[in-house]
Protein backbone atom coordinates (compact mmCIF):
# COMPACT_ATOMS: atom_id res chain seq x y z
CA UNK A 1 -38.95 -48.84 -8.65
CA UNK A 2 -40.69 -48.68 -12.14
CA UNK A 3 -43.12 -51.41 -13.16
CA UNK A 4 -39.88 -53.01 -15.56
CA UNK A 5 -37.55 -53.41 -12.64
CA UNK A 6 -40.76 -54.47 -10.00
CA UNK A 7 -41.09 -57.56 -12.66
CA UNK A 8 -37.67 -58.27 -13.08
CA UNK A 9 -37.21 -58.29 -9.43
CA UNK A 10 -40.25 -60.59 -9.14
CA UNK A 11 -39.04 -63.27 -11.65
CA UNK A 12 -35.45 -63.17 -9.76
CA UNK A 13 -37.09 -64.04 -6.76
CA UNK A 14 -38.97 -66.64 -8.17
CA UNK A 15 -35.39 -68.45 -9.94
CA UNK A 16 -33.92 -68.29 -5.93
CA UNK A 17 -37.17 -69.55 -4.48
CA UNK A 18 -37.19 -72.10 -6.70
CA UNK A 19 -33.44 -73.02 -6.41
CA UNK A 20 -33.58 -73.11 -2.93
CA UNK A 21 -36.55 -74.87 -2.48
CA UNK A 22 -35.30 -78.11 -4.62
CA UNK A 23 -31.90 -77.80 -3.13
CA UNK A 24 -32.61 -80.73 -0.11
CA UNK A 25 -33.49 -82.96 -3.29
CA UNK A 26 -30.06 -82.39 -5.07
CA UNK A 27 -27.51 -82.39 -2.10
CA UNK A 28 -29.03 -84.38 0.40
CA UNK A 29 -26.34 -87.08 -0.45
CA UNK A 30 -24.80 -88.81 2.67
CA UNK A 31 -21.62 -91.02 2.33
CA UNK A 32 -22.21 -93.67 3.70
CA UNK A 33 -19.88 -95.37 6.98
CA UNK A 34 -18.44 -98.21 4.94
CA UNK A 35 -17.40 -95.87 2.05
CA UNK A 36 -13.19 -95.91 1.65
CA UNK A 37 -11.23 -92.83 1.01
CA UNK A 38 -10.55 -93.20 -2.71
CA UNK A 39 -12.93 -91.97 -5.06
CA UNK A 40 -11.09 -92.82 -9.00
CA UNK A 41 -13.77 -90.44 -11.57
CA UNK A 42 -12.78 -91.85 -15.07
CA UNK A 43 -12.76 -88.68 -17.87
CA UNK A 44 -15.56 -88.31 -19.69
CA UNK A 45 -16.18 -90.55 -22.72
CA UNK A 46 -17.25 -89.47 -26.36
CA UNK A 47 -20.33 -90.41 -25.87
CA UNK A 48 -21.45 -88.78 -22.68
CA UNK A 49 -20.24 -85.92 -24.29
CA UNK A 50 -22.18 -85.60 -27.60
CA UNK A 51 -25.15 -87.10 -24.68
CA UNK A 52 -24.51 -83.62 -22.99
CA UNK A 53 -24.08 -81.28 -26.23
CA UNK A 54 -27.46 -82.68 -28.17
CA UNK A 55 -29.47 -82.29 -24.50
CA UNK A 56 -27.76 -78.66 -24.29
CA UNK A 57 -28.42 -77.94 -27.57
CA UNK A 58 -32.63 -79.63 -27.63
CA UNK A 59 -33.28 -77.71 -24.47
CA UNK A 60 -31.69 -74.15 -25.99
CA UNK A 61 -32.43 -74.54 -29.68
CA UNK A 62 -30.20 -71.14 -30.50
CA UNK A 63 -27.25 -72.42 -28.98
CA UNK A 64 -24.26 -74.73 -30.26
CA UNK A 65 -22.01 -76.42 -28.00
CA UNK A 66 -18.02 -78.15 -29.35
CA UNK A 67 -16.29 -80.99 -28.40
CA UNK A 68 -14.08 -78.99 -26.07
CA UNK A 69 -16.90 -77.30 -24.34
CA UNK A 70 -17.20 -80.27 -22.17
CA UNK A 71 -15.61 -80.80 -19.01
CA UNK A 72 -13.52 -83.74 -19.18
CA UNK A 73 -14.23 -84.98 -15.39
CA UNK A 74 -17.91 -83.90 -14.92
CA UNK A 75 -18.91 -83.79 -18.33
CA UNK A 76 -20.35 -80.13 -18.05
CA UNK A 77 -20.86 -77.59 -20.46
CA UNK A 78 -18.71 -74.92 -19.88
CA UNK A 79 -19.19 -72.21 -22.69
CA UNK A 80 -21.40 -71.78 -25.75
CA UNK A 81 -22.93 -68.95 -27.68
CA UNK A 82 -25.92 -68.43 -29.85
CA UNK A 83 -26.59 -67.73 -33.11
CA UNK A 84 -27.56 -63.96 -34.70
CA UNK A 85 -29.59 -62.41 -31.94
CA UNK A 86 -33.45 -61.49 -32.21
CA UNK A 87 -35.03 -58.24 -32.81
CA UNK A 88 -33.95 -55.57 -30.19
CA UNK A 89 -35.98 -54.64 -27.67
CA UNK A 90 -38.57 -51.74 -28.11
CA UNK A 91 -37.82 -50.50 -24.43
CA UNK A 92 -34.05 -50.85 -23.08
CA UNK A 93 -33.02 -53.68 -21.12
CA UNK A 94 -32.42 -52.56 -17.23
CA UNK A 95 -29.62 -53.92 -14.95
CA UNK A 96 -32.28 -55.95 -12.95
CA UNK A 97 -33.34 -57.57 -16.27
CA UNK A 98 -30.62 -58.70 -17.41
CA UNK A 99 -29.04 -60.08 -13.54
CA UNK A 100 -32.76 -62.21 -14.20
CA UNK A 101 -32.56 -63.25 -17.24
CA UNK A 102 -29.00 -64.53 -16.52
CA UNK A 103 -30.31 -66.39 -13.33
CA UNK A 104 -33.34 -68.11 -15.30
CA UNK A 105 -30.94 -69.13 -17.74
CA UNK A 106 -28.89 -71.29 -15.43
CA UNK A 107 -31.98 -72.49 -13.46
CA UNK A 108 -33.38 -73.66 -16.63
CA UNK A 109 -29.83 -75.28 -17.62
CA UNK A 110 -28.44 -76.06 -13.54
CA UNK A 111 -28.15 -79.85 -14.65
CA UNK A 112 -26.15 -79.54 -17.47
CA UNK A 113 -23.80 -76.44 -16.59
CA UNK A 114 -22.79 -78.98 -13.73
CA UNK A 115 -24.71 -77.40 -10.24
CA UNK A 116 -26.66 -77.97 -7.98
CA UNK A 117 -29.61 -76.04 -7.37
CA UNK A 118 -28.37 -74.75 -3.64
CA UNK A 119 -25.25 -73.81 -5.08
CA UNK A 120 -26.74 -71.64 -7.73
CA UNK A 121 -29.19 -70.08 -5.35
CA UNK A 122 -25.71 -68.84 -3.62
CA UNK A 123 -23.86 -67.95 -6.84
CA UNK A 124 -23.81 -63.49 -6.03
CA UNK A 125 -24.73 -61.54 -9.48
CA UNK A 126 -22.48 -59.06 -10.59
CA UNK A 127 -24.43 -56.75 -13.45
CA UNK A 128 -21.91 -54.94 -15.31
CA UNK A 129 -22.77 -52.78 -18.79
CA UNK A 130 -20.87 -53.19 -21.73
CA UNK A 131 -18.83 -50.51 -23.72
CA UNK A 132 -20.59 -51.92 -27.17
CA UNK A 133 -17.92 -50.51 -29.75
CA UNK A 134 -16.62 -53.82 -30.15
CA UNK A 135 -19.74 -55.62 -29.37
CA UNK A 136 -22.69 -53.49 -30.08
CA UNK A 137 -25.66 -56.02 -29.30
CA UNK A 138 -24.39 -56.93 -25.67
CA UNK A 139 -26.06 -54.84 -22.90
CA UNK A 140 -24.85 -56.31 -20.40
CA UNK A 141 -22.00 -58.82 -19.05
CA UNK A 142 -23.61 -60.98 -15.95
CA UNK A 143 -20.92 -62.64 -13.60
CA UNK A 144 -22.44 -65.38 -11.21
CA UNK A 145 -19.91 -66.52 -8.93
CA UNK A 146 -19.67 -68.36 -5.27
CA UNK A 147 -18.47 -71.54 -3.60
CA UNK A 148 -19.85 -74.21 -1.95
CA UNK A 149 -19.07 -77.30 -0.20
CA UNK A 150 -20.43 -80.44 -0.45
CA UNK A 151 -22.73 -81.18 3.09
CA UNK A 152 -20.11 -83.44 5.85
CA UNK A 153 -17.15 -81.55 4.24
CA UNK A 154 -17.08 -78.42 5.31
CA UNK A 155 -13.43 -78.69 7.18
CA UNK A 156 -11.82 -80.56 4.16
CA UNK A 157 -9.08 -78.34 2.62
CA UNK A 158 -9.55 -78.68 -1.12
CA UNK A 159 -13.12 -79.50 -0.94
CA UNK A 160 -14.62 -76.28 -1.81
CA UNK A 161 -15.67 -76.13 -5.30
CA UNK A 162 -15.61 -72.36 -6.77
CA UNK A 163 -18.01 -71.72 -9.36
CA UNK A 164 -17.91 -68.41 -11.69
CA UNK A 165 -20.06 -68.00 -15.10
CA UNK A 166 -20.12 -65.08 -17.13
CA UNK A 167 -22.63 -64.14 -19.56
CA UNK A 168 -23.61 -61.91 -22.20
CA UNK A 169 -27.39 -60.68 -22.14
CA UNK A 170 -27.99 -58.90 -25.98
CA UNK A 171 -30.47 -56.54 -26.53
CA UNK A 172 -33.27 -58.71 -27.47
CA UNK A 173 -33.20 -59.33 -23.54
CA UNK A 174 -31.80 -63.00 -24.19
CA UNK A 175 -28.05 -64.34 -23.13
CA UNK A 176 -26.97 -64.51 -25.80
CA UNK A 177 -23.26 -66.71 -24.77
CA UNK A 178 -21.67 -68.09 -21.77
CA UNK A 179 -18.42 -69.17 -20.05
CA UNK A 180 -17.79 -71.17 -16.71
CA UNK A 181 -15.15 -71.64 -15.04
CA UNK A 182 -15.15 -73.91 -12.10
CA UNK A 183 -13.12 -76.00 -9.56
CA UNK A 184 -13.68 -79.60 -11.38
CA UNK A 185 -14.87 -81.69 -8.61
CA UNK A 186 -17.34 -84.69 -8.45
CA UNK A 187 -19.58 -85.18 -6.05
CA UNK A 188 -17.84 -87.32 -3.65
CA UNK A 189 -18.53 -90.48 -2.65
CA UNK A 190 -16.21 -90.91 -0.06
CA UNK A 191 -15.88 -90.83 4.20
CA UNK A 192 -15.21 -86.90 5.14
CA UNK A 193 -13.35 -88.37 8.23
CA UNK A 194 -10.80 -90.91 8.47
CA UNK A 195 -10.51 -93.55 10.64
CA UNK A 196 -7.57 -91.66 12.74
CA UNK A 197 -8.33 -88.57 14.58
CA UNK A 198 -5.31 -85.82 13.80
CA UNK A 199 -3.95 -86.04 17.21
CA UNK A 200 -3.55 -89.83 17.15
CA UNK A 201 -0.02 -90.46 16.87
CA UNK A 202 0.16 -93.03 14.19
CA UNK A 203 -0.29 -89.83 12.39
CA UNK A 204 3.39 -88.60 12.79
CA UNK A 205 4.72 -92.62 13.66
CA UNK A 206 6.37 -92.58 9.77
CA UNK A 207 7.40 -89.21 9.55
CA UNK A 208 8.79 -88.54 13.09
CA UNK A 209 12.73 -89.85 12.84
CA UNK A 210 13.13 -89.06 8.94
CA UNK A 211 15.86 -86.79 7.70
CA UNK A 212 14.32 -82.76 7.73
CA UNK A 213 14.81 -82.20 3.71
CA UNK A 214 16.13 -78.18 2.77
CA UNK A 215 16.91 -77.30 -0.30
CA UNK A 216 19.11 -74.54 -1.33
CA UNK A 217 19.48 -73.12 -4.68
CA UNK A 218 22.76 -73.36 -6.51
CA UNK A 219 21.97 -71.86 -9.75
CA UNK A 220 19.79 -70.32 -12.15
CA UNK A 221 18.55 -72.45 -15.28
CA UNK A 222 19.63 -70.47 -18.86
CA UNK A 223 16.50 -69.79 -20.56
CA UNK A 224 14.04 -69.93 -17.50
CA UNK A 225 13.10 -68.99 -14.44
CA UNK A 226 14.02 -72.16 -12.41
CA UNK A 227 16.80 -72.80 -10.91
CA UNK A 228 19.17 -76.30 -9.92
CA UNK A 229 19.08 -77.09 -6.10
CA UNK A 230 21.70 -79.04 -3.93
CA UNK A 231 19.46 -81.11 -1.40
CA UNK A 232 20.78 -81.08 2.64
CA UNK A 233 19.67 -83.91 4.95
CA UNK A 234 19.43 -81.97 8.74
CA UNK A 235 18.46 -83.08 11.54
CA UNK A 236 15.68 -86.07 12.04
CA UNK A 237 12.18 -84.96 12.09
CA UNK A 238 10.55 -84.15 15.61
CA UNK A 239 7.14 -84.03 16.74
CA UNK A 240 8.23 -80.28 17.28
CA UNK A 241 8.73 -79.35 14.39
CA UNK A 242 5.08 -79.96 12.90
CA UNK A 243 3.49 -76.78 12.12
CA UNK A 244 -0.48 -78.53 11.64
CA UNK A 245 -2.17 -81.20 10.77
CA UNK A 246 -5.44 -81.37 8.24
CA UNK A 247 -7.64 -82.96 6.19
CA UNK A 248 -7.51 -82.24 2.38
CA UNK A 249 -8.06 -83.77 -0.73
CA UNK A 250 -5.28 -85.33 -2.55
CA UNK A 251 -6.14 -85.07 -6.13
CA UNK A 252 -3.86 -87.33 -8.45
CA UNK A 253 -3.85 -87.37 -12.54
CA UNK A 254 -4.38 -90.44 -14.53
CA UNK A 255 -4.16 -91.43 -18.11
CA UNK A 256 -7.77 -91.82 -18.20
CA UNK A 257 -9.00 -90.85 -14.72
CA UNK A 258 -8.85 -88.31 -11.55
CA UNK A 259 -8.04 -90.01 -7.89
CA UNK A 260 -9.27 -88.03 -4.83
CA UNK A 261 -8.13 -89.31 -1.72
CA UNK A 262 -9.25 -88.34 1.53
CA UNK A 263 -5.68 -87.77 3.67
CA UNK A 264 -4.29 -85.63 6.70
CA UNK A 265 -1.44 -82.73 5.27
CA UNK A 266 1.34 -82.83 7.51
CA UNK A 267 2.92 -79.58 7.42
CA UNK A 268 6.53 -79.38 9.22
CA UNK A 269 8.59 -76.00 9.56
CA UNK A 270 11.87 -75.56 11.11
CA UNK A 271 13.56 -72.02 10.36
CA UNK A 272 12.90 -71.34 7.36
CA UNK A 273 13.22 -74.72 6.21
CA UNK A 274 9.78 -76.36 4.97
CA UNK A 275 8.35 -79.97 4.65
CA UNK A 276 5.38 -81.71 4.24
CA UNK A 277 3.52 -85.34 3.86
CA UNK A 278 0.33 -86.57 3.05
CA UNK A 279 -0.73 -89.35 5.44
CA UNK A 280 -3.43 -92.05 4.95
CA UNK A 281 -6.11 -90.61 7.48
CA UNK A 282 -7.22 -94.34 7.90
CA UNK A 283 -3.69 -96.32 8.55
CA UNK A 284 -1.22 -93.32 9.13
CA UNK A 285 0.91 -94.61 5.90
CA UNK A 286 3.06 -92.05 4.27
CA UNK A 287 0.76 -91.30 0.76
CA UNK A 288 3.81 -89.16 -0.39
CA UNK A 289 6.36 -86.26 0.24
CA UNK A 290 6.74 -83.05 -0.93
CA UNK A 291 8.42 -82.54 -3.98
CA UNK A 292 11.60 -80.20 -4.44
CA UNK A 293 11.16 -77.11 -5.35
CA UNK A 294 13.47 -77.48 -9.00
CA UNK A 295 16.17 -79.92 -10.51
CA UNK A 296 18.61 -81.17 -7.71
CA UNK A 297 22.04 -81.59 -8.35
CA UNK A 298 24.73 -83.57 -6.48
C-alpha cells in the first residue's frame, strides 16, 4: 500500500472508530413499560425545514439545499449538490480516498442526513469510478448502504429502516453532491411487545368464525392493468387455516401526520385462497382486513 492509500485508510478508520464509539450515546433509547402502541409523527413544518436547510447549508458553506430536499416525516436532508468544484488535484484521487472522504462527509453531517452514528458505522461502501464523458469532474460515485434496527425491535416486521446514499467525490478530492434514499421511520417511542403473547387466543377470538374472503377475477379494466373481481364468502375461518402470526408495524397516512402502530399480522391461507388481519397486540381487536385485490363487482 502506497503512503496515499496508508492515509486514506487511516482517516477511514478514524470516521468508524469514531462512529462507533458515540453510537451507545445516540441509540441507547429504551421505551419505556407504560408507553402505548401508537406513535402519530406529524410532517414536518416550514419551519423545521428552512431550521434544517440554513444548519445544512452553515455547516457545508458550498452546498445548497431546496424545499423538497427535506424529508417530510424526519425532516432530513436527502440530496444536495455544491457549487463549481475547486482546483483539481495535483496527484489523482484513489478508490480508498474517495470511500473516506465520502464517510467523513456523513460523519461530519450524521445529524442532519437523519442517522445515527451506529448505523453509519454499518452503512458498507461501495467505490465505483465514473465514465466522465458526461460528467468529467466526478472520480468517483460512493454508495453507502445498510439497515438497522432500532435496539428492543429486532423481531418487528417493518421495523428495519434501510438506508442507501450515493455520492459524487470530484476531483478536487471533495463530494461534491449527494442523494439518500431511506426507509422514513422515526425513532419509535413505542412498547416492541404487546400486551398479548401470539399464541394467546384472544389473538384469533375475532377472526376465527368470519366468512374466508376469495376473490376471483372477472375481467380486465380497458386502459389498465387491473382488473374487476366478483367477491365469494367460503367457509368460516378456522384456527387451521392460519398460516403465522407476527409483529409488524402498521403504518397509516394522515392529512398532516404518519401513525405507526405496534400490531400482530394474521396471515390465513386456505388453497390458494389468501387472507389476512391486523390485530391490536394489546386487546386482540380487529385493527383492519385486507383489502381486495381490484374493483369488486356484484
Amino acid at each position: 500500500m502506497n503512503r496515499t492509500n496508508r492515509i486514506a485508510a487511516s482517516l477511514l478508520g478514524a470516521v468508524l472508530v469514531l462512529a462507533a464509539g458515540a453510537a451507545r450515546a445516540a441509540d441507547s433509547f429504551v421505551t419505556p413499560p407504560s408507553a402505548g402502541l401508537t406513535q402519530r409523527v406529524p410532517v414536518v413544518t416550514d419551519d423545521a425545514a428552512n431550521a434544517r436547510i440554513k444548519a445544512f447549508e452553515k455547516r457545508n458553506p458550498r452546498f445548497t439545499v431546496d424545499r423538497g430536499a427535506i424529508s417530510k416525516l424526519r425532516g432530513d436532508v436527502v440530496s444536495s449538490r455544491a457549487s463549481a468544484p475547486g482546483a483539481p488535484r495535483a496527484t489523482p484521487l484513489t478508490a480508498v480516498e474517495a470511500e473516506a472522504k465520502a464517510r467523513a462527509f456523513a460523519a461530519k453531517n450524521v445529524d442532519l442526513l437523519g442517522l445515527t452514528t451506529s448505523e453509519l458505522a454499518g452503512l458498507k461502501a461501495t467505490t465505483t469510478a465514473r465514465d466522465r464523458w458526461w460528467q468529467p469532474r466526478v472520480m468517483f460515485a460512493v454508495l453507502l448502504a445498510g439497515s438497522a434496527t432500532q435496539r428492543g425491535f429486532e423481531g418487528v416486521r417493518g421495523a428495519e429502516r434501510t438506508v442507501m446514499i450515493w455520492m459524487q467525490v470530484y476531483d478536487d478530492g471533495e463530494v461534491g453532491g449527494f442523494q439518500s434514499s431511506a426507509y422514513d421511520l422515526p425513532a419509535l417511542r413505542i412498547r416492541s411487545t404487546g400486551a398479548l403473547s401470539k399464541d394467546d387466543p384472544r389473538v384469533l377470538a375475532q377472526i376465527v368464525g368470519q366468512p374466508f374472503e376469495s376473490y376471483e377475477p372477472v375481467s380486465a379494466i380497458p386502459g389498465t392493468y387491473q382488473s374487476t373481481y366478483r367477491r365469494r364468502l367460503l367457509a368460516p375461518i378456522a384456527s387451521s387455516d392460519v398460516e403465522s402470526v407476527s409483529l409488524h408495524l402498521v403504518r397509516t397516512e394522515e392529512a398532516n401526520a404518519t401513525v405507526f402502530t405496534l400490531a400482530y399480522a394474521v396471515h390465513l391461507r386456505r388453497g390458494s385462497d389468501y387472507m389476512s388481519f391486523d390485530v391490536d397486540a394489546d386487546t386482540g381487536a380487529v385493527l383492519r382486513a385486507s383489502e381486495p385485490p381490484g374493483p369488486v363487482v356484484p
